[in-house]
PDB file of N, CA and C in Angstrom:
ATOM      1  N   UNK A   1      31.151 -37.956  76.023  1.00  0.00           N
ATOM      2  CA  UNK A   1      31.087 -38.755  77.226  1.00  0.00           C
ATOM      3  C   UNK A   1      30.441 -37.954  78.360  1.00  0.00           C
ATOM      4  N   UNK A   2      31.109 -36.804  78.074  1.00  0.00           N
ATOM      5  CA  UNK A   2      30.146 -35.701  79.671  1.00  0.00           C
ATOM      6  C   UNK A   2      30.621 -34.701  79.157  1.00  0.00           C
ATOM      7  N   UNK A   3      29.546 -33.651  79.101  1.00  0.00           N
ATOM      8  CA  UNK A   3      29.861 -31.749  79.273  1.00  0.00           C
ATOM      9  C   UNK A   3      31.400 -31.412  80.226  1.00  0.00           C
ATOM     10  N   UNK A   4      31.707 -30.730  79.230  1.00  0.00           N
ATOM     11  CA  UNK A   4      33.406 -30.114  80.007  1.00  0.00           C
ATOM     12  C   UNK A   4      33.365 -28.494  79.605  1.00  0.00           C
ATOM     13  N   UNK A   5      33.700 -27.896  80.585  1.00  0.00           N
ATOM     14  CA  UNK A   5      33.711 -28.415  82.278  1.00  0.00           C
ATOM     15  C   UNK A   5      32.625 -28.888  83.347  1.00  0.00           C
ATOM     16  N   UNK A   6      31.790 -28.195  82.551  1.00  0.00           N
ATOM     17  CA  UNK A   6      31.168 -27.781  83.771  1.00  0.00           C
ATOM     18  C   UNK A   6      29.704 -28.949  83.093  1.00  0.00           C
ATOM     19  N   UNK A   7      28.366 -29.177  84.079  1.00  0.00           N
ATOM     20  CA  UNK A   7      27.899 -29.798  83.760  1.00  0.00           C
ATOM     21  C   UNK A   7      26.904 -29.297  82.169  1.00  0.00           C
ATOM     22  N   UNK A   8      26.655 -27.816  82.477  1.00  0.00           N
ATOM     23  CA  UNK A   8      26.079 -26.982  82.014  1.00  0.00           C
ATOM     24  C   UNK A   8      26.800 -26.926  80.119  1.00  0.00           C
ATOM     25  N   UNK A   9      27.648 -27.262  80.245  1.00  0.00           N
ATOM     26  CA  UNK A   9      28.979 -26.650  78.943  1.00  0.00           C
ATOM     27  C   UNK A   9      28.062 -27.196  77.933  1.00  0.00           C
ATOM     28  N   UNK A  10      28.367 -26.540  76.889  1.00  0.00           N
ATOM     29  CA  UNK A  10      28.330 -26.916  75.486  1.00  0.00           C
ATOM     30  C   UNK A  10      29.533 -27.674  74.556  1.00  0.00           C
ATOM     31  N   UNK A  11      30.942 -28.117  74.843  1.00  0.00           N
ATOM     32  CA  UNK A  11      31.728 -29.158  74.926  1.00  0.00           C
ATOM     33  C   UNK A  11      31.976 -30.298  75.906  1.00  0.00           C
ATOM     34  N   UNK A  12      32.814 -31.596  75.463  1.00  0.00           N
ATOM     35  CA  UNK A  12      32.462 -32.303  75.503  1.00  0.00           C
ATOM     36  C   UNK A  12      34.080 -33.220  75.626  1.00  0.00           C
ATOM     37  N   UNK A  13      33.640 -33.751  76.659  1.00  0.00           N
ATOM     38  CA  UNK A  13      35.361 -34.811  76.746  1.00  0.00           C
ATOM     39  C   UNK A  13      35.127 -35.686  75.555  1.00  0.00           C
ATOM     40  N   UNK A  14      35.611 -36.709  75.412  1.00  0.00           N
ATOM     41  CA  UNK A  14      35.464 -37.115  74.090  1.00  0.00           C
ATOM     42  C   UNK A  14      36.493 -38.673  74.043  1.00  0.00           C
ATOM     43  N   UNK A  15      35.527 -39.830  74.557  1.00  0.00           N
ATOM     44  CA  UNK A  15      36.128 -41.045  74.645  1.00  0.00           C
ATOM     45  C   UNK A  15      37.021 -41.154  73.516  1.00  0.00           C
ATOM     46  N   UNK A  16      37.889 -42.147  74.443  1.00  0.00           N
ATOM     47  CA  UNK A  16      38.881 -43.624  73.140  1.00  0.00           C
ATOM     48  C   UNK A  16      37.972 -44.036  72.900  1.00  0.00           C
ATOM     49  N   UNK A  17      38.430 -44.307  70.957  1.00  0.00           N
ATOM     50  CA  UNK A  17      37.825 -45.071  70.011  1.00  0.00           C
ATOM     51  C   UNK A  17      39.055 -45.093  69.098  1.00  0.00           C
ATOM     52  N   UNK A  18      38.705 -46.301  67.847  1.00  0.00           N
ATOM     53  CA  UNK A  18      39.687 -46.012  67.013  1.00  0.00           C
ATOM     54  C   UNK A  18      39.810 -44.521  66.264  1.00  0.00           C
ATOM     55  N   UNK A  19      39.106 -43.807  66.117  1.00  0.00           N
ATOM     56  CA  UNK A  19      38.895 -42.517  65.863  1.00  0.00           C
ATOM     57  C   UNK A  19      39.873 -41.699  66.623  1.00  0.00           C
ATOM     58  N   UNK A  20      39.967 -41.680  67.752  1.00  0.00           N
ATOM     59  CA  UNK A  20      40.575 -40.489  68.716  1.00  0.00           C
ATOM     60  C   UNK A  20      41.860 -41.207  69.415  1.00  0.00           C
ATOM     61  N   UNK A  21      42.206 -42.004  69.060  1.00  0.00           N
ATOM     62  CA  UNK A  21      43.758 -42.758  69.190  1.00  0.00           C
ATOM     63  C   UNK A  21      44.377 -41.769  69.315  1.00  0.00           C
ATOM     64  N   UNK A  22      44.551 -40.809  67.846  1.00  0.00           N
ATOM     65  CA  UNK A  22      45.624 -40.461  67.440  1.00  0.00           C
ATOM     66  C   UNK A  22      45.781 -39.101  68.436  1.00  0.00           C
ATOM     67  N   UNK A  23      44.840 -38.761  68.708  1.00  0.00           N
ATOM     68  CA  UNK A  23      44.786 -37.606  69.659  1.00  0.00           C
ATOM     69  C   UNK A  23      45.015 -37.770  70.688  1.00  0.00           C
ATOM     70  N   UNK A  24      44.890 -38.817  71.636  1.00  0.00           N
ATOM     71  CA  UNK A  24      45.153 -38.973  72.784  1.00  0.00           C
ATOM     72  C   UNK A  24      45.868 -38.699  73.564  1.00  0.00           C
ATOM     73  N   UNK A  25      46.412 -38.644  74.884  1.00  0.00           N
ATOM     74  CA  UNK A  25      47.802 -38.024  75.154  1.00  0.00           C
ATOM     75  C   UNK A  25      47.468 -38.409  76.980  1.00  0.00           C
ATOM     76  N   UNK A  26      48.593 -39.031  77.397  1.00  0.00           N
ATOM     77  CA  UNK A  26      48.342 -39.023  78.877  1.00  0.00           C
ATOM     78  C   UNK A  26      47.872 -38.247  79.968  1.00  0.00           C
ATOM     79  N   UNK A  27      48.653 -37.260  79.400  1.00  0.00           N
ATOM     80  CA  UNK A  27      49.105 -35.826  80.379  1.00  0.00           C
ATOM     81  C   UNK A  27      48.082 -34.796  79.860  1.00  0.00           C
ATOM     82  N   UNK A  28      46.589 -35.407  78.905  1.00  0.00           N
ATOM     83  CA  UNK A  28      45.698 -34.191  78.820  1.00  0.00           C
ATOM     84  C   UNK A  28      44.694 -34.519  78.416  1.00  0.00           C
ATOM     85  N   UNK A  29      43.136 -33.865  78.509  1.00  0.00           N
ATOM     86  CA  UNK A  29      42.045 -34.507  78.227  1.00  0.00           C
ATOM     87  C   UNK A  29      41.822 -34.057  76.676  1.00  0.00           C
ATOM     88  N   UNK A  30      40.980 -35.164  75.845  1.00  0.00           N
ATOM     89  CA  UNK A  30      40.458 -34.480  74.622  1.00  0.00           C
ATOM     90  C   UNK A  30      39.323 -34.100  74.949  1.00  0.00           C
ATOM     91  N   UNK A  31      38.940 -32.988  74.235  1.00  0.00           N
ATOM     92  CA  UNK A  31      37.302 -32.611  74.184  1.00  0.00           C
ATOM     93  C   UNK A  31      37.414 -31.897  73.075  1.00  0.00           C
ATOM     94  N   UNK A  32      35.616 -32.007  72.745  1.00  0.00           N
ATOM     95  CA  UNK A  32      35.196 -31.622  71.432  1.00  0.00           C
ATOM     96  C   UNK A  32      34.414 -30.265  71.691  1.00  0.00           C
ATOM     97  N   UNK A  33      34.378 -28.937  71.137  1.00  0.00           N
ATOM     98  CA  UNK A  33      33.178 -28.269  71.146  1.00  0.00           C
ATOM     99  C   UNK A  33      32.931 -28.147  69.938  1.00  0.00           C
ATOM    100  N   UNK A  34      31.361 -27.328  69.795  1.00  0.00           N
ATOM    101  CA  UNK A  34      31.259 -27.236  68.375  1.00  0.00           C
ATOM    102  C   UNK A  34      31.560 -26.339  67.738  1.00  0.00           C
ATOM    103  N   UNK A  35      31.985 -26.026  66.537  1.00  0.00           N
ATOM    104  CA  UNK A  35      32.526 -25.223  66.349  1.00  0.00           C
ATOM    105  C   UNK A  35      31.880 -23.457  65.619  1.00  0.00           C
ATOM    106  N   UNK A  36      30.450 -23.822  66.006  1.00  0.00           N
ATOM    107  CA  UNK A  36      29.946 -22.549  66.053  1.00  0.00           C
ATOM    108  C   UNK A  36      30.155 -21.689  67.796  1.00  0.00           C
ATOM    109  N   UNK A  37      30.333 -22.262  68.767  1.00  0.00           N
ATOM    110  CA  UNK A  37      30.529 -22.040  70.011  1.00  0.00           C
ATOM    111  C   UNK A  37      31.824 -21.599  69.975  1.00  0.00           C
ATOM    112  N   UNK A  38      31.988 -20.287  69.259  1.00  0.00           N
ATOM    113  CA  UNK A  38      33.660 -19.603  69.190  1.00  0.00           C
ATOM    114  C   UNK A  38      33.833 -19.278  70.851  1.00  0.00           C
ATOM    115  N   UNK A  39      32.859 -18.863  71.505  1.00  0.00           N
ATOM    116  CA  UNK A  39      32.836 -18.348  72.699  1.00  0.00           C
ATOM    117  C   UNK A  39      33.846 -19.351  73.956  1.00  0.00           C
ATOM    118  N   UNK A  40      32.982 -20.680  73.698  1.00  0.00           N
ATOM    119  CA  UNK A  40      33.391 -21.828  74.717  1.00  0.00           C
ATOM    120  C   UNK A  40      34.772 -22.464  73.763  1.00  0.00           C
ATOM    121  N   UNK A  41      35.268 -22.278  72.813  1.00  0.00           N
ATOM    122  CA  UNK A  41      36.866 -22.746  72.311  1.00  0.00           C
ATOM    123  C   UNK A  41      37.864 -21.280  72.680  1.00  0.00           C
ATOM    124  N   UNK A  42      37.635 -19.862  72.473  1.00  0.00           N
ATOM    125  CA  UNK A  42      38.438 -19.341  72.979  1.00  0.00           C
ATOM    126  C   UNK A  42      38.229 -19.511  74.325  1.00  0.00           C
ATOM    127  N   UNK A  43      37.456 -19.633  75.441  1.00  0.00           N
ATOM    128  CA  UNK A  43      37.914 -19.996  76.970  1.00  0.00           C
ATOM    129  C   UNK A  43      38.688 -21.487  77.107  1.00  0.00           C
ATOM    130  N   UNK A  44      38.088 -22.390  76.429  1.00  0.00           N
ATOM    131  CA  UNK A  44      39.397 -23.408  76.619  1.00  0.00           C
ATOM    132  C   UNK A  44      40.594 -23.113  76.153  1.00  0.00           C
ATOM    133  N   UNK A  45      40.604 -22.588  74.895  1.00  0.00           N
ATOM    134  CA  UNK A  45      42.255 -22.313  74.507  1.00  0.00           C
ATOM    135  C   UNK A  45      42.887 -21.158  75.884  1.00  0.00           C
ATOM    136  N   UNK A  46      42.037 -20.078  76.333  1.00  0.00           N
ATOM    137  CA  UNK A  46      42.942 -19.196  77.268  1.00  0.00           C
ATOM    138  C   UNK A  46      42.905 -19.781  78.563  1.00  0.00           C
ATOM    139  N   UNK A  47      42.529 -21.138  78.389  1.00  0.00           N
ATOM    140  CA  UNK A  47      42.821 -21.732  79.593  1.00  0.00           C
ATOM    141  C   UNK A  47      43.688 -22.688  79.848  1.00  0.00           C
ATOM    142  N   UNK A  48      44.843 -23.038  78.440  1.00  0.00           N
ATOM    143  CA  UNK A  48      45.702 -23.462  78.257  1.00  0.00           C
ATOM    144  C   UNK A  48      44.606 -24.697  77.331  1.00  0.00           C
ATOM    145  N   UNK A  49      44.212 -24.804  76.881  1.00  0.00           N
ATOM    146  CA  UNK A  49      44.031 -25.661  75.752  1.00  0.00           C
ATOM    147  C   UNK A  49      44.621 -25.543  74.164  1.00  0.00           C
ATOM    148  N   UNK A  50      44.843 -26.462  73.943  1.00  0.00           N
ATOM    149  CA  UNK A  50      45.516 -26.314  72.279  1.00  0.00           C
ATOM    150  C   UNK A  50      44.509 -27.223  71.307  1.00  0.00           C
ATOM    151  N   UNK A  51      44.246 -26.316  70.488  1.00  0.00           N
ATOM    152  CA  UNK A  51      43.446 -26.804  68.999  1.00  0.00           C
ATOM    153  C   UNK A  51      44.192 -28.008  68.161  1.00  0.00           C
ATOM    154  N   UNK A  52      43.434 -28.941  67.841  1.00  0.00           N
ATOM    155  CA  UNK A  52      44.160 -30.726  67.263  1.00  0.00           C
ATOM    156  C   UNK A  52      43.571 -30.068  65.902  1.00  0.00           C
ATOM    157  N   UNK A  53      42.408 -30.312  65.522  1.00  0.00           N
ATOM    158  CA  UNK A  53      41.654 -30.286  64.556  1.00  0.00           C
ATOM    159  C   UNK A  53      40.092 -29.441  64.354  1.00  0.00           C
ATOM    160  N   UNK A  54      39.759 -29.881  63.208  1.00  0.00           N
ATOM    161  CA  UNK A  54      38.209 -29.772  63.091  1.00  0.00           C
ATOM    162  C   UNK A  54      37.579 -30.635  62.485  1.00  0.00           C
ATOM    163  N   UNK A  55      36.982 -31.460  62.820  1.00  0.00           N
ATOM    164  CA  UNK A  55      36.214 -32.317  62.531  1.00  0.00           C
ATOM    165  C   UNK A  55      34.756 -32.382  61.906  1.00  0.00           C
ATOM    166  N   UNK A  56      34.248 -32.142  60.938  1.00  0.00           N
ATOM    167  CA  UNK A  56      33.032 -31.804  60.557  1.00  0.00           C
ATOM    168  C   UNK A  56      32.405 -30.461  61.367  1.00  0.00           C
ATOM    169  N   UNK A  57      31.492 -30.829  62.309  1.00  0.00           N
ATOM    170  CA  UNK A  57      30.928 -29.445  63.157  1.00  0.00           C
ATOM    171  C   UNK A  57      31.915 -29.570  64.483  1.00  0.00           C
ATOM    172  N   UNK A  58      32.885 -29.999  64.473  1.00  0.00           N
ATOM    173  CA  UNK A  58      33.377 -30.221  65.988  1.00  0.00           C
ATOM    174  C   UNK A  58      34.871 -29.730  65.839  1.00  0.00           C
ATOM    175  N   UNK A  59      35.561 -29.094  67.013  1.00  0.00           N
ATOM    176  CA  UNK A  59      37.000 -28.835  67.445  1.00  0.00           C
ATOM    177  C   UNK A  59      37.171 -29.371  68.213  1.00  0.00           C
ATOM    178  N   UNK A  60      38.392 -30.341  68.120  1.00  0.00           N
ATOM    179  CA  UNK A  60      39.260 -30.929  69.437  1.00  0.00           C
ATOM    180  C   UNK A  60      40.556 -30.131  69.473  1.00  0.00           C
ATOM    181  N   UNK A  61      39.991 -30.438  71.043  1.00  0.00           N
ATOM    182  CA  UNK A  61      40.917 -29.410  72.088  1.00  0.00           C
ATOM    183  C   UNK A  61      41.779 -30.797  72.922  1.00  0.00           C
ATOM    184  N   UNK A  62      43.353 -30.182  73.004  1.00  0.00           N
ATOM    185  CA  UNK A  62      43.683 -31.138  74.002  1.00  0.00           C
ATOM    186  C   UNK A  62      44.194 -29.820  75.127  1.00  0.00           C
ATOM    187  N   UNK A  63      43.181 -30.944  76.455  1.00  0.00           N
ATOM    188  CA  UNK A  63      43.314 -29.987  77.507  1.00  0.00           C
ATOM    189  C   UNK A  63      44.260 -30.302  78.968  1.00  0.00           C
ATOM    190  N   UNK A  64      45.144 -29.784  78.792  1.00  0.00           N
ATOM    191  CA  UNK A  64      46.593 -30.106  79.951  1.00  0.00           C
ATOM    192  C   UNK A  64      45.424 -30.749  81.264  1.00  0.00           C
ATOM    193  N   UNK A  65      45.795 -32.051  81.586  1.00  0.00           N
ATOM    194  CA  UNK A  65      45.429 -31.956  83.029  1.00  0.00           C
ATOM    195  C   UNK A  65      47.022 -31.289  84.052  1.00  0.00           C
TER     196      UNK A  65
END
């Protein structure tokens, strides 16, 4: 849906669909990076993000708002 965080990022918030239901969560954003970008998933995880899955080339992150 849009680069997260920043406009620049290489992840990615990551709309509702029937796909991402299950991930969803009020209280936090999903986003996807890819998962060669070890760089941009350890700064979301030490930024309080937690790892859902892996999805083909992609990691979802759910990220506390």
């Amino acid at each position: 849906v849009r680069p997260y965080p920043n406009a620049n990022d290489v992840c990615m918030v990551i709309g509702e669909n029937e796909l991402t239901q299950e991930y969803l969560d009020d209280s936090a954003t999903l986003i996807g990076c890819p998962t060669r970008e070890r760089g941009a998933i350890n700064d979301r995880i030490s930024e309080g993000g937690v790892t859902l899955e892996t999805i083909g080339d992609w990691v979802l992150l759910s990220i506390p708002d």
